[in-house]
N, C-alpha and C. Protein backbone atom coordinates (compact mmCIF):
# COMPACT_ATOMS: atom_id res chain seq x y z
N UNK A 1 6.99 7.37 4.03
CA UNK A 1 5.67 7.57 4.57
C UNK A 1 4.72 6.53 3.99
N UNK A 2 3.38 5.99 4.79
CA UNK A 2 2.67 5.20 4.13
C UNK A 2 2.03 5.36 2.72
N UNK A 3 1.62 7.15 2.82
CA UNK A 3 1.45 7.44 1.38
C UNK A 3 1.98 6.89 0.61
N UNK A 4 3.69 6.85 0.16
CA UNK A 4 4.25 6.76 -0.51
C UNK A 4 3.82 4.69 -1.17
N UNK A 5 3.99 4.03 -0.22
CA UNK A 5 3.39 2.64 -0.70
C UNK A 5 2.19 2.55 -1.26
N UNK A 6 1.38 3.91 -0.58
CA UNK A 6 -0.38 3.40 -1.19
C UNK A 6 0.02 3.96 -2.57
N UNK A 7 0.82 5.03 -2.99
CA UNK A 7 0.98 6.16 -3.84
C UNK A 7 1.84 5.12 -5.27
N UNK A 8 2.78 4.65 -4.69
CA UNK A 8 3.43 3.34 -5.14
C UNK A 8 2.97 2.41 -5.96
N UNK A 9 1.83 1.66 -5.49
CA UNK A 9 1.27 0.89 -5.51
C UNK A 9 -0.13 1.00 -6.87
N UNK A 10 -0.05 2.40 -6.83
CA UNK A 10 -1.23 2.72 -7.39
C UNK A 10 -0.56 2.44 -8.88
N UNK A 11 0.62 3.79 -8.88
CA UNK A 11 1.42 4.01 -10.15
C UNK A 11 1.95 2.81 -10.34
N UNK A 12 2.33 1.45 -9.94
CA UNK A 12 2.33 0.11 -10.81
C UNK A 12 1.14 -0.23 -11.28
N UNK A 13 0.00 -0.05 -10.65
CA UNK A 13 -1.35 -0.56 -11.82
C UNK A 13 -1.52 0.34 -12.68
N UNK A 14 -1.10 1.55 -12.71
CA UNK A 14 -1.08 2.04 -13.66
C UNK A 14 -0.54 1.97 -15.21
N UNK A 15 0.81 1.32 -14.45
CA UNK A 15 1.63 1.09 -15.21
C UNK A 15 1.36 -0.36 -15.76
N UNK A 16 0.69 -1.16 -15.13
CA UNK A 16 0.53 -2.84 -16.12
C UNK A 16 -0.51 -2.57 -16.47
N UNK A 17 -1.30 -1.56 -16.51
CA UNK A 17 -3.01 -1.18 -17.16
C UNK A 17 -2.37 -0.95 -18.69
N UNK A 18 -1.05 -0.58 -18.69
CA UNK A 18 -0.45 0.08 -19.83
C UNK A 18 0.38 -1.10 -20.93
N UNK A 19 0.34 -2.55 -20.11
CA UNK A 19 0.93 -3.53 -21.04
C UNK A 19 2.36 -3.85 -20.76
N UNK A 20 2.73 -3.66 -19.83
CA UNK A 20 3.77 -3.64 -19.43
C UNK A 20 3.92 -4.61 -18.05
N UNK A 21 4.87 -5.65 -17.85
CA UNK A 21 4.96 -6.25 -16.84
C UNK A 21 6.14 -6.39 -15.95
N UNK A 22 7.62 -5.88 -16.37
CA UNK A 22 8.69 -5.71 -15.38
C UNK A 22 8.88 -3.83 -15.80
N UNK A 23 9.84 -3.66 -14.96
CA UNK A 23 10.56 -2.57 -14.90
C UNK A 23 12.13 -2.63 -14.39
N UNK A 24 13.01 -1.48 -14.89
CA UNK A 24 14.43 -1.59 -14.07
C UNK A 24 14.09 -0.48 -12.94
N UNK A 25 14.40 -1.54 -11.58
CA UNK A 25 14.75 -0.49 -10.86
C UNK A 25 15.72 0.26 -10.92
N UNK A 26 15.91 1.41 -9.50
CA UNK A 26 16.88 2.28 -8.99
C UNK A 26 18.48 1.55 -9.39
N UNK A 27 18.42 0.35 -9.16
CA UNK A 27 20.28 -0.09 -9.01
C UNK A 27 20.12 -0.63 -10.41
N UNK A 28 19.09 -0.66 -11.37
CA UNK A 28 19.57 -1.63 -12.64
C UNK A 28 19.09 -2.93 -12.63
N UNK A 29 18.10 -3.17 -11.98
CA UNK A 29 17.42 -4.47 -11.44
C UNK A 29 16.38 -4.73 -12.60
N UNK A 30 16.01 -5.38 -13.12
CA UNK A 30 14.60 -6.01 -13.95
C UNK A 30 14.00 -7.06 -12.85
N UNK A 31 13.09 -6.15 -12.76
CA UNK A 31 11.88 -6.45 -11.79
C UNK A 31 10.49 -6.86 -11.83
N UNK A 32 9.73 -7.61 -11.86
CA UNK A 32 8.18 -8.28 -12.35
C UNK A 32 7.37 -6.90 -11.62
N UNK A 33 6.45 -6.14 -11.98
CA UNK A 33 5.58 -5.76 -11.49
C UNK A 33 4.36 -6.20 -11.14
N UNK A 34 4.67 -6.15 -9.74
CA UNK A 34 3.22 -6.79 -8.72
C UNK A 34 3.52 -6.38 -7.71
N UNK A 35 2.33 -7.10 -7.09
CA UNK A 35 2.05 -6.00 -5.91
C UNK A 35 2.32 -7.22 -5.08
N UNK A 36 2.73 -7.16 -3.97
CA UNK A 36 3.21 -8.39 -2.81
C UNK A 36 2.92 -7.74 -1.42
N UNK A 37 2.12 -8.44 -0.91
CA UNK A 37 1.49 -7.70 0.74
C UNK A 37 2.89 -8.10 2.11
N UNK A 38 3.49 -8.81 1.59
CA UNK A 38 4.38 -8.81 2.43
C UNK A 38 5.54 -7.52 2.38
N UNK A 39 5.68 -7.02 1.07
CA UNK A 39 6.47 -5.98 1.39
C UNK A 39 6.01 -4.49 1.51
N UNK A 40 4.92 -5.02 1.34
CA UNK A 40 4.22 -3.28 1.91
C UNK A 40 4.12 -3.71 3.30
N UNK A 41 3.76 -4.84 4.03
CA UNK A 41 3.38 -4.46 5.18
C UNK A 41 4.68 -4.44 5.74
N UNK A 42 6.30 -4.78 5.21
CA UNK A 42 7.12 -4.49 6.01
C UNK A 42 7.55 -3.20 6.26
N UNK A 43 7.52 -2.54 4.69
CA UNK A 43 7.36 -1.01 4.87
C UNK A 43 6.47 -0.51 5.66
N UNK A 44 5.23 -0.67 6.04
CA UNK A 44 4.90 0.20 6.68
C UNK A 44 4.84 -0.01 8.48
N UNK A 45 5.11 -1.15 8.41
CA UNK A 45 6.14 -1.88 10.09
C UNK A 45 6.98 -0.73 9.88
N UNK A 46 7.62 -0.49 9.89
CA UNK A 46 8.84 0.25 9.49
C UNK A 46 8.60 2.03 10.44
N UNK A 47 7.30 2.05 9.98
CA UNK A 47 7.12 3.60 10.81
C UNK A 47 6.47 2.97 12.38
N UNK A 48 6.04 1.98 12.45
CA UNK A 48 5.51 1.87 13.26
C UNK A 48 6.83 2.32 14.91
N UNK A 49 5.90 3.02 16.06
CA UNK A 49 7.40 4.04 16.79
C UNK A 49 7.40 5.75 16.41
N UNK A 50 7.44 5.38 15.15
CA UNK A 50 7.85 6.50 14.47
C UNK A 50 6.95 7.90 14.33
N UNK A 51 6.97 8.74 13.47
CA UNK A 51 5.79 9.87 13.32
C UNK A 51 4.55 9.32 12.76
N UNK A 52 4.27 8.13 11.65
CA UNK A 52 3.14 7.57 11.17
C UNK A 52 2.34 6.57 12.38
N UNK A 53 3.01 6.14 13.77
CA UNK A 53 3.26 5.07 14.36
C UNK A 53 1.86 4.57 14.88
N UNK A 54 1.39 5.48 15.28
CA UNK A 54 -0.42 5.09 15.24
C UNK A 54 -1.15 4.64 14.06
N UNK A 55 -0.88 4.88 12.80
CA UNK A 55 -1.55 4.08 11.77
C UNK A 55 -0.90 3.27 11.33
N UNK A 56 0.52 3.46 11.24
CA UNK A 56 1.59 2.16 11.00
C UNK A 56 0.78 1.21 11.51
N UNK A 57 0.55 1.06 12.99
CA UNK A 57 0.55 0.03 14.03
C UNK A 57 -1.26 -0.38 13.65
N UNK A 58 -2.39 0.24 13.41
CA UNK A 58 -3.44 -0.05 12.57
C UNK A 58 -3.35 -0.46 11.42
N UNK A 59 -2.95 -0.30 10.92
CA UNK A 59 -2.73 -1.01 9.32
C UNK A 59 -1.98 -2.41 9.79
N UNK A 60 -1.05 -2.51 10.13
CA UNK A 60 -0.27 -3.95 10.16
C UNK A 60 -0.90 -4.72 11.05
N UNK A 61 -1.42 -4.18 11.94
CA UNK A 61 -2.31 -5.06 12.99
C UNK A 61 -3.60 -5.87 12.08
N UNK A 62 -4.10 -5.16 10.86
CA UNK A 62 -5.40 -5.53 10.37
C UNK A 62 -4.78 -6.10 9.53
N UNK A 63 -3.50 -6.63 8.21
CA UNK A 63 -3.04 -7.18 7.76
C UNK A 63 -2.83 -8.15 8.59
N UNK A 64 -2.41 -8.42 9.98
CA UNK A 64 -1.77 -9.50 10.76
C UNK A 64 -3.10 -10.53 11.08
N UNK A 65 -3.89 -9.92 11.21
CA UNK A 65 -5.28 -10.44 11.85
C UNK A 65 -7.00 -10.05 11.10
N UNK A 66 -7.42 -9.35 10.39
CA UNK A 66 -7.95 -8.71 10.25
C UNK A 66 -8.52 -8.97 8.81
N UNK A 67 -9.60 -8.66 8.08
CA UNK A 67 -10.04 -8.70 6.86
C UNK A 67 -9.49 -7.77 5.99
N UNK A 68 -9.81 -8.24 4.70
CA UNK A 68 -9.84 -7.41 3.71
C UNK A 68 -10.29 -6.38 3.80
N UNK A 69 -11.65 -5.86 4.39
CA UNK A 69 -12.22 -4.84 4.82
C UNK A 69 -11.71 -4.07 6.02
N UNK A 70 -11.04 -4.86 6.88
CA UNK A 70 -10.98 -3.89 8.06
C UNK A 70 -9.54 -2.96 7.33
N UNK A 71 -8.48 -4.22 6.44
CA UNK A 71 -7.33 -3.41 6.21
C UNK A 71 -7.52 -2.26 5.21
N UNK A 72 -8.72 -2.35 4.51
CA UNK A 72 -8.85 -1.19 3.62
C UNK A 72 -9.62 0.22 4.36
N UNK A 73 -10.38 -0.24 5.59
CA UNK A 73 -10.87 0.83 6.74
C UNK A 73 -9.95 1.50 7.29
N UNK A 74 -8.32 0.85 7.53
CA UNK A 74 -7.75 1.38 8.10
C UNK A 74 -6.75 2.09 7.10
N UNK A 75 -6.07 1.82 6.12
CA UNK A 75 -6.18 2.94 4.74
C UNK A 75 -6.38 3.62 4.43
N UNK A 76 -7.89 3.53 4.50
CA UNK A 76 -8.40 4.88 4.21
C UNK A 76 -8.86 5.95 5.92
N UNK A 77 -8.83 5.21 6.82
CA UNK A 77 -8.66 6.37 7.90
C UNK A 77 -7.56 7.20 7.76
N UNK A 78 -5.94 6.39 7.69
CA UNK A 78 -4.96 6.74 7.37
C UNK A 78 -4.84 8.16 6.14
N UNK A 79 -5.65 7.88 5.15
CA UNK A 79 -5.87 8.93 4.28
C UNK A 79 -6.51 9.85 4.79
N UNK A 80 -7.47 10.03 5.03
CA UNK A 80 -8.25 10.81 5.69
C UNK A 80 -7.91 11.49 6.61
N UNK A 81 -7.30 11.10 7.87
CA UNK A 81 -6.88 11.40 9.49
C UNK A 81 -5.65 12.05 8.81
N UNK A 82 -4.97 12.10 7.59
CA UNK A 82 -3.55 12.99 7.18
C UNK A 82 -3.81 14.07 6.05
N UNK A 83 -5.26 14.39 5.70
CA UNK A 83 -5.97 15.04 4.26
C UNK A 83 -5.18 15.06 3.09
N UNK A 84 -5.16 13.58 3.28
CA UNK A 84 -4.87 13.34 1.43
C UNK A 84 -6.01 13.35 0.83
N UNK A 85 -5.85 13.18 -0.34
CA UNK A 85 -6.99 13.10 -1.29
C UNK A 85 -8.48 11.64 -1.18
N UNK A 86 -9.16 12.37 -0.34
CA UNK A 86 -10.07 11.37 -0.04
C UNK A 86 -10.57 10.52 -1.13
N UNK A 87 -10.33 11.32 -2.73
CA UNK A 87 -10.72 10.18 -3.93
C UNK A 87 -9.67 8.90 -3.91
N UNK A 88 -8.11 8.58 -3.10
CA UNK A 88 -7.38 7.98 -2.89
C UNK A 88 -8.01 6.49 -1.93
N UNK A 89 -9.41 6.60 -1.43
CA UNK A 89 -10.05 5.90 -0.49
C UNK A 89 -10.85 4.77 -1.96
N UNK A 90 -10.95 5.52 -2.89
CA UNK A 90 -12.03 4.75 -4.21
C UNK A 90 -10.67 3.54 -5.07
N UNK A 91 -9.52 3.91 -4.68
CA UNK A 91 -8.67 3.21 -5.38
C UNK A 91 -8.69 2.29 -3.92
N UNK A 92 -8.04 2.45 -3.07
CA UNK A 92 -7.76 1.62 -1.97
C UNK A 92 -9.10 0.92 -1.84
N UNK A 93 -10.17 1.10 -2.02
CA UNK A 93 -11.33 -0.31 -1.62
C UNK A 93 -11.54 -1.24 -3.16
N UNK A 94 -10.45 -1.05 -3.61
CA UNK A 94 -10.76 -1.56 -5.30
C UNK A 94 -10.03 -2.32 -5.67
N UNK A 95 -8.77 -2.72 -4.34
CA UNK A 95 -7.60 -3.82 -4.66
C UNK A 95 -7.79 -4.74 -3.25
N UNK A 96 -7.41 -5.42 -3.84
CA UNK A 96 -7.14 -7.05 -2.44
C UNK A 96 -5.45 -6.17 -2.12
N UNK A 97 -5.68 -6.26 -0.61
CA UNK A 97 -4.11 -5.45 0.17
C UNK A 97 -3.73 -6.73 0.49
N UNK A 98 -4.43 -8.12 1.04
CA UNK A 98 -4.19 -8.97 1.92
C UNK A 98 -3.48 -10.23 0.71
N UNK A 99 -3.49 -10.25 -0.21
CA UNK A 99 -3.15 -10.96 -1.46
C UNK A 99 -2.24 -10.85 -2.47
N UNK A 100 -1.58 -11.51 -3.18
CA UNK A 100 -0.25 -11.23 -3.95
C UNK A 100 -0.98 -10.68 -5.46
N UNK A 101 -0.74 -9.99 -6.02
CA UNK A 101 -1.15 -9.77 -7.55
C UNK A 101 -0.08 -9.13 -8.53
């Protein structure tokens, strides 16, 4: 679900807020922690079709074309339009989505 990338995403800044810069993944991998807009937006291509497929298809459309602002408008509609935690909208306007970090 898209949650899960915004949700994702969060708990790595959390985690380099903490001094820390790789992790092992799932298979045993040592991995750099950052955030890379190309693979969130493939994940969330991914629902697009699917049950998320109307905001899938808003979100990647505003990554494809779109500002910094419009992709964080459509984020947080996404949050909102599914009642997640609307304080989840104060983290999402507080990172560059469109940029590698």
């Amino acid at each position: 679900m898209i949650i899960d990338a915004i949700l994702d995403r969060k708990y790595a800044d959390e985690v380099r807020a903490q001094g820390y810069t790789h992790w092992k993944t799932c298979d045993g991998k040592i991995e750099e922690i950052k955030y890379d807009p190309q693979k969130i937006y493939t994940y969330i291509f991914g629902f697009v079709g699917g049950c998320a497929g109307d905001a899938a298809e808003a979100i990647t459309r505003e990554m494809d074309g779109g500002t910094e602002e419009s992709v964080k408008q459509a984020l947080c509609k996404y949050i909102l339009d599914h009642d997640y935690n609307p304080d989840l909208c104060e983290y999402i306007k507080s990172r560059a989505w469109l940029t590698e970090c």
